[in-house]
C-alpha atoms as a PDB file:
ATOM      1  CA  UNK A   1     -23.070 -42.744   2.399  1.00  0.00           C
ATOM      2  CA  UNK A   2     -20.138 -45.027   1.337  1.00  0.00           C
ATOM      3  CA  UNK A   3     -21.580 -45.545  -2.071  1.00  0.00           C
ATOM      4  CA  UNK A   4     -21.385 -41.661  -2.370  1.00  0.00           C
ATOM      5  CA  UNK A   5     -18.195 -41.393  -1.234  1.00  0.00           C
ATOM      6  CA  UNK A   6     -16.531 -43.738  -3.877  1.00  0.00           C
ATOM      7  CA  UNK A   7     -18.722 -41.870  -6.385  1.00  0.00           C
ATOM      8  CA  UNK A   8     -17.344 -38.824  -6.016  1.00  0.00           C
ATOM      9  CA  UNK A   9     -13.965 -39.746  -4.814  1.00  0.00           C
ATOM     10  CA  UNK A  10     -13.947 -41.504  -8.388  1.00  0.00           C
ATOM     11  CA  UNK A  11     -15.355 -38.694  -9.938  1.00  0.00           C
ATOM     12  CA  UNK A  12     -12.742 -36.119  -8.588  1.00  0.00           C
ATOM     13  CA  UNK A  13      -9.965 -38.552  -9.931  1.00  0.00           C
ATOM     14  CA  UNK A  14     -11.474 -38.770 -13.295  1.00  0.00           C
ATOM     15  CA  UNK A  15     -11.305 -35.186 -13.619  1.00  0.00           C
ATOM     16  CA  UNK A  16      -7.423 -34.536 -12.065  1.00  0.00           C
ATOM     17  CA  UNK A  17      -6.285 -37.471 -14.397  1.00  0.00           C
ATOM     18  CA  UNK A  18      -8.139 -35.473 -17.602  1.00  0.00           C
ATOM     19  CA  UNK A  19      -7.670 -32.261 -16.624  1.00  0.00           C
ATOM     20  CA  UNK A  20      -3.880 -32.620 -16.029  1.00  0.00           C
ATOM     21  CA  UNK A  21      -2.577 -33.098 -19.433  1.00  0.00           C
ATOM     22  CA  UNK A  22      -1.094 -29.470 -21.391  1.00  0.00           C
ATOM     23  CA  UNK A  23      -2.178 -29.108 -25.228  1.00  0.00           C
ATOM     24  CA  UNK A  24      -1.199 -26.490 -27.464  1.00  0.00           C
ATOM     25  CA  UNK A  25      -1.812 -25.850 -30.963  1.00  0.00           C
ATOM     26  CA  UNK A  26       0.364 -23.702 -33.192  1.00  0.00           C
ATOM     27  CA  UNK A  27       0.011 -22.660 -36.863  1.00  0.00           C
ATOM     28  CA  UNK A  28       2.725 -20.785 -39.448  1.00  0.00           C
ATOM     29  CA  UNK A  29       2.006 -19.693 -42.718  1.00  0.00           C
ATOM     30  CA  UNK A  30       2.527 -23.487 -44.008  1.00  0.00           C
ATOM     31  CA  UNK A  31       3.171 -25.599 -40.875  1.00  0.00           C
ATOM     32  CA  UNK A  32       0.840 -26.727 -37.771  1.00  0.00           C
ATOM     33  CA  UNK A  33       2.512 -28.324 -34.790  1.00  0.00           C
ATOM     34  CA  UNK A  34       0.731 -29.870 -31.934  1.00  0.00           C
ATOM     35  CA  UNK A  35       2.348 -29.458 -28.663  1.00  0.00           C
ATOM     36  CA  UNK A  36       1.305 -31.795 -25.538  1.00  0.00           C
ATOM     37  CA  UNK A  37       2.623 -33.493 -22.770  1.00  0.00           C
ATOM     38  CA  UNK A  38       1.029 -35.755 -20.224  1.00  0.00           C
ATOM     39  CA  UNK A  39       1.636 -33.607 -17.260  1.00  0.00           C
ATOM     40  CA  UNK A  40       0.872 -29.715 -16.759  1.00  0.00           C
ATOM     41  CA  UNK A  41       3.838 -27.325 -17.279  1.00  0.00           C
ATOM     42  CA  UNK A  42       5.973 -26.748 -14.099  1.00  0.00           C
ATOM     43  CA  UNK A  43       8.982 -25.108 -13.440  1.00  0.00           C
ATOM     44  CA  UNK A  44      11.516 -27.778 -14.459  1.00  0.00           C
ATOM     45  CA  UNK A  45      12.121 -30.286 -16.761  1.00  0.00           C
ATOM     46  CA  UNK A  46       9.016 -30.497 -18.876  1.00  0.00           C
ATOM     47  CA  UNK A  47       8.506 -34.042 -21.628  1.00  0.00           C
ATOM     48  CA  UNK A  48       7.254 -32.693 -24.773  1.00  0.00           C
ATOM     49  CA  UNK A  49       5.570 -34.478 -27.499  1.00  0.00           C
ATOM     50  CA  UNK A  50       5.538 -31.999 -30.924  1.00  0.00           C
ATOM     51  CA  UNK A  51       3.286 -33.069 -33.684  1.00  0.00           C
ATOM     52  CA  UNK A  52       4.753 -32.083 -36.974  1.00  0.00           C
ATOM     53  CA  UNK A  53       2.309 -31.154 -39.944  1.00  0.00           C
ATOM     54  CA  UNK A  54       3.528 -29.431 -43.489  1.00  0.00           C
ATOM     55  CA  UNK A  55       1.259 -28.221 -46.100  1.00  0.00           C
ATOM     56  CA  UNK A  56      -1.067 -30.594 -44.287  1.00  0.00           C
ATOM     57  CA  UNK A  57       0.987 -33.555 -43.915  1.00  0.00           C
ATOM     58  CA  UNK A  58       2.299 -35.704 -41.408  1.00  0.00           C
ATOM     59  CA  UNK A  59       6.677 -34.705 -41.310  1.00  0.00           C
ATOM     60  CA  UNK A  60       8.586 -37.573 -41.953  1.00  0.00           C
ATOM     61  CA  UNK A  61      11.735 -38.211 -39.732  1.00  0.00           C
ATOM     62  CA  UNK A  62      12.928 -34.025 -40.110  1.00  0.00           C
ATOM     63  CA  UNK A  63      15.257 -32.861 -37.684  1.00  0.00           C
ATOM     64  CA  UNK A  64      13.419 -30.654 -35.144  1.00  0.00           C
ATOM     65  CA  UNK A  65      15.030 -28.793 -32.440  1.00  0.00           C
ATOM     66  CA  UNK A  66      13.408 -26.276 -29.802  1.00  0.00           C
ATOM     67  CA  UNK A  67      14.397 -23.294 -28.196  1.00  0.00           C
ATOM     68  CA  UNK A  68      12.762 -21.600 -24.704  1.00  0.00           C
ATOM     69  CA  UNK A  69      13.512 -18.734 -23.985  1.00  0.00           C
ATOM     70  CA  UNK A  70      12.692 -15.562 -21.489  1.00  0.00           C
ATOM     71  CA  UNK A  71      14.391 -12.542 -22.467  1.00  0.00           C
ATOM     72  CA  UNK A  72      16.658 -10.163 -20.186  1.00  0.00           C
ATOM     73  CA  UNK A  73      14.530  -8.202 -17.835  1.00  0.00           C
ATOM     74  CA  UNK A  74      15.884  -5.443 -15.205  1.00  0.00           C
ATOM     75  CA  UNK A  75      17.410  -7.489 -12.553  1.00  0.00           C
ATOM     76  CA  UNK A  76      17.629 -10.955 -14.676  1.00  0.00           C
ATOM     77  CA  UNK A  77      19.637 -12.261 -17.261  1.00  0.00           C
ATOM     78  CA  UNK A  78      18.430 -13.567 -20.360  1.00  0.00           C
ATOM     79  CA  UNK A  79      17.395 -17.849 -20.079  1.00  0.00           C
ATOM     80  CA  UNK A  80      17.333 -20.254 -22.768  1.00  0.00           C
ATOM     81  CA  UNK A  81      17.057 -23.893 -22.922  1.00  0.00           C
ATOM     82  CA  UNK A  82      18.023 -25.924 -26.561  1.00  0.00           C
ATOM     83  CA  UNK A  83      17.320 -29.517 -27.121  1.00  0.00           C
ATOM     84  CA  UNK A  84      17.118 -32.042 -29.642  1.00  0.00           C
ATOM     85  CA  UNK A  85      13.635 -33.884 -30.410  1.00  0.00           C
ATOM     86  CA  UNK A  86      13.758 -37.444 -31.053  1.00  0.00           C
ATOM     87  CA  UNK A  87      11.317 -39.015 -33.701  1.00  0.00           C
ATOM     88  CA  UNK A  88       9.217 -41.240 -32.476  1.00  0.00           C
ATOM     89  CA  UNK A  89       7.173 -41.892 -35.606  1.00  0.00           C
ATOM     90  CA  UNK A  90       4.489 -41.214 -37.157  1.00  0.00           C
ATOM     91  CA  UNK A  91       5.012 -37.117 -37.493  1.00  0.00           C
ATOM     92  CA  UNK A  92       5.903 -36.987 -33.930  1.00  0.00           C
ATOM     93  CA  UNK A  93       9.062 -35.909 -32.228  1.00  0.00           C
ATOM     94  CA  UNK A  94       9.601 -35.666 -28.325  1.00  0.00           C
ATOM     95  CA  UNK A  95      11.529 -33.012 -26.046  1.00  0.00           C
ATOM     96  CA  UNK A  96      12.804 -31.820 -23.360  1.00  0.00           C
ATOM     97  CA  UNK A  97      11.989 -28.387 -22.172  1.00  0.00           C
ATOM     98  CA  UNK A  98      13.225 -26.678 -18.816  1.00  0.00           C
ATOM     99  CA  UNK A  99      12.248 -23.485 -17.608  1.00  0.00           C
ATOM    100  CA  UNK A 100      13.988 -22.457 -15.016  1.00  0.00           C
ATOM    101  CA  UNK A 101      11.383 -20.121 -13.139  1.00  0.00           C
ATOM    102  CA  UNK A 102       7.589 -19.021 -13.570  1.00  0.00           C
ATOM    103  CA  UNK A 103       6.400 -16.574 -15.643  1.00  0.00           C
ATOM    104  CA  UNK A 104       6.317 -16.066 -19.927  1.00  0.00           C
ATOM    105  CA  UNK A 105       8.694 -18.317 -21.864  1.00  0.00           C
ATOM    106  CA  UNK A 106       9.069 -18.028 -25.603  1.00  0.00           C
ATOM    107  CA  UNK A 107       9.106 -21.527 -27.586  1.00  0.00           C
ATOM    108  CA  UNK A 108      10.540 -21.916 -30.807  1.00  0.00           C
ATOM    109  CA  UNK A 109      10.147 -25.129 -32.958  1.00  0.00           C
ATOM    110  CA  UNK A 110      13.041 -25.068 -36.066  1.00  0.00           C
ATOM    111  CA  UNK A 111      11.869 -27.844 -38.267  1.00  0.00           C
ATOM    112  CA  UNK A 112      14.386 -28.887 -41.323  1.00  0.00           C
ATOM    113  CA  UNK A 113      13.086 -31.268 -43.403  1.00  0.00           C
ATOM    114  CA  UNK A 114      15.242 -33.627 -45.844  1.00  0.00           C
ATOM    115  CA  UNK A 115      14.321 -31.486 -48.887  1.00  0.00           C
ATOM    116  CA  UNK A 116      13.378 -27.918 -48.560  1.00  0.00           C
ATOM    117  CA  UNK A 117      13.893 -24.954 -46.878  1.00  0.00           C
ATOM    118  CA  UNK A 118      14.171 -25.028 -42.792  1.00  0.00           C
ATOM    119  CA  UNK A 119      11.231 -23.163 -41.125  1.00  0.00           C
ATOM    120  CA  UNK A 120      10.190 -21.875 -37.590  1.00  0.00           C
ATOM    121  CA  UNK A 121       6.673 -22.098 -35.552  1.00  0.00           C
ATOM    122  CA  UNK A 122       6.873 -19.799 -32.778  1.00  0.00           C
ATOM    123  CA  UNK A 123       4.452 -20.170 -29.025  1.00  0.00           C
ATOM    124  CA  UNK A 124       4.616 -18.801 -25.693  1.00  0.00           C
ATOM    125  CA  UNK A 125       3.552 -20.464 -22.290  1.00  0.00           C
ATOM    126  CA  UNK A 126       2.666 -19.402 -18.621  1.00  0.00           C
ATOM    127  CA  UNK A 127       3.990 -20.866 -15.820  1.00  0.00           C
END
């Protein structure tokens, strides 16, 4: 009975520890961004690592900045949260995202790389 016990006690925690983790893919016409972060989305301050890809390559140290946003609604005024992402390397950038209450939020990703033209990959999550 013990030995079943641990089994599935192990099991369970195998599962919370995989199943925890938020991924999100996002294409534009020329740009693919991978969104994840090691916990689920809560209401709050959220880590966010962003995975950068143009015309199928990895971006190299761009400045990226994100935007959420929920728009006005009767009864509530517009939110919006900005931040700066930090490069970590290799195509990836990391930020911090707060939303401020459940419900729809609107997330825009403005890339500008060192030589072209800036562009925008737009998402939404549920909280």
């Amino acid at each position: 009975m013990k030995l079943l016990k641990i089994v599935l006690m192990s099991m369970l925690m195998f599962t919370l520890s995989n199943g925890a983790a938020f991924e999100k893919e996002v294409k534009s016409r020329t740009a693919l961004v991978k969104l994840s972060s090691a916990k689920p989305l809560v209401v709050g301050n959220n880590t966010i690592i962003l995975q950068v890809f143009k015309n199928k390559k990895l971006s190299d140290n761009d400045v990226v900045t994100t935007k959420a946003f929920m728009p006005a609604m009767p009864g509530m005024p517009f939110m919006e949260n900005k931040n700066a992402a930090k490069y970590l390397g290799n195509g990836k950038y990391e930020t911090t995202l707060n939303f401020s209450m459940s419900g729809t939020w609107q997330i825009h990703i403005f890339v500008t790389p060192k030589e072209g033209k800036k562009y925008r990959v737009k998402t939404s999550v549920n909280l």
